[in-house]
Protein backbone atom coordinates (compact mmCIF):
# COMPACT_ATOMS: atom_id res chain seq x y z
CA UNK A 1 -5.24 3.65 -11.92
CA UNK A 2 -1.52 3.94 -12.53
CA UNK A 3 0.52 2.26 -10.02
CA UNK A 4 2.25 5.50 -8.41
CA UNK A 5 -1.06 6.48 -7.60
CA UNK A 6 -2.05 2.83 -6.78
CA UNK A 7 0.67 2.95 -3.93
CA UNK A 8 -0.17 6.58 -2.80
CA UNK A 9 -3.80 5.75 -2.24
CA UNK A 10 -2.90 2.25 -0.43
CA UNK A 11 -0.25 4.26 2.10
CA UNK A 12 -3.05 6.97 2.62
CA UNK A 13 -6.01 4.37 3.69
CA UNK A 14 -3.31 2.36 5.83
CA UNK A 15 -0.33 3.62 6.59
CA UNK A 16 -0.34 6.74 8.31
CA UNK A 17 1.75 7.38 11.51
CA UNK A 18 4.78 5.71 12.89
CA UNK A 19 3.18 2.64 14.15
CA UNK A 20 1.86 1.95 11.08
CA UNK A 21 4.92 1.59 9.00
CA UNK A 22 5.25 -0.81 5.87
CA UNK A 23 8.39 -2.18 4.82
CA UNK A 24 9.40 -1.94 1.08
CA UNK A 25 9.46 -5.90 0.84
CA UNK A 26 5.74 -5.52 1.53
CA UNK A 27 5.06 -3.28 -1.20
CA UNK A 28 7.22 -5.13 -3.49
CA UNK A 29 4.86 -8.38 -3.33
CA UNK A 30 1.18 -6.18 -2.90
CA UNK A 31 2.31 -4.31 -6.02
CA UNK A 32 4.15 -6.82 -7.79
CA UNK A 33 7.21 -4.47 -8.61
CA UNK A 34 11.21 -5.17 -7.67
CA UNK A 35 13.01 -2.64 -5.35
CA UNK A 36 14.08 -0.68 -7.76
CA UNK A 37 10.58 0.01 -9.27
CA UNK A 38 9.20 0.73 -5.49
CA UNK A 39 11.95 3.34 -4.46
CA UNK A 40 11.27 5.31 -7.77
CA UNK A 41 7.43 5.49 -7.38
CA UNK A 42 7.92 6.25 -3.94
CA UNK A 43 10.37 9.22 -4.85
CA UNK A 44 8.30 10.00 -7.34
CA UNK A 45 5.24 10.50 -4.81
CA UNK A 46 8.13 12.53 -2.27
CA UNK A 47 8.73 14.82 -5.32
CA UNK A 48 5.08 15.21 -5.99
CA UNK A 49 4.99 17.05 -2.12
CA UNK A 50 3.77 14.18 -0.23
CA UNK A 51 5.15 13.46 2.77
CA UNK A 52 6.74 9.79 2.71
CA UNK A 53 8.71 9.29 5.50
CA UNK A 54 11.84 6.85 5.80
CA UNK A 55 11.29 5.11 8.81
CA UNK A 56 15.68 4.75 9.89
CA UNK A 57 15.28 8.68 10.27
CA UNK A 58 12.99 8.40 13.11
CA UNK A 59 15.02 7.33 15.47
């Protein structure tokens, strides 16, 4: 499995809902990628339709 999928299927199973946010820090050391790499798979996923929220636009 590809990591962009890797990360979509790890947000689905445990990160659903407000409360149950995940900082990109986080992902960095599960997935083993820098910042960079993390923001592009997860706007990659965003421009694939699913629905990735940015948690500073909740407020």
């Amino acid at each position: 499995m590809d990591r962009k999928k890797a990360i979509c299927e790890y947000l689905r199973q445990n990160h659903i809902g407000k409360g149950k946010a995940i900082h990109s820090k986080e992902l960095e050391k599960l997935f083993m990628l820098d910042g960079r790499n993390i923001r592009r798979k997860i706007s990659a996923l965003r421009q694939d339709g699913f629905p990735i929220w940015l948690s500073y636009l909740q407020r």
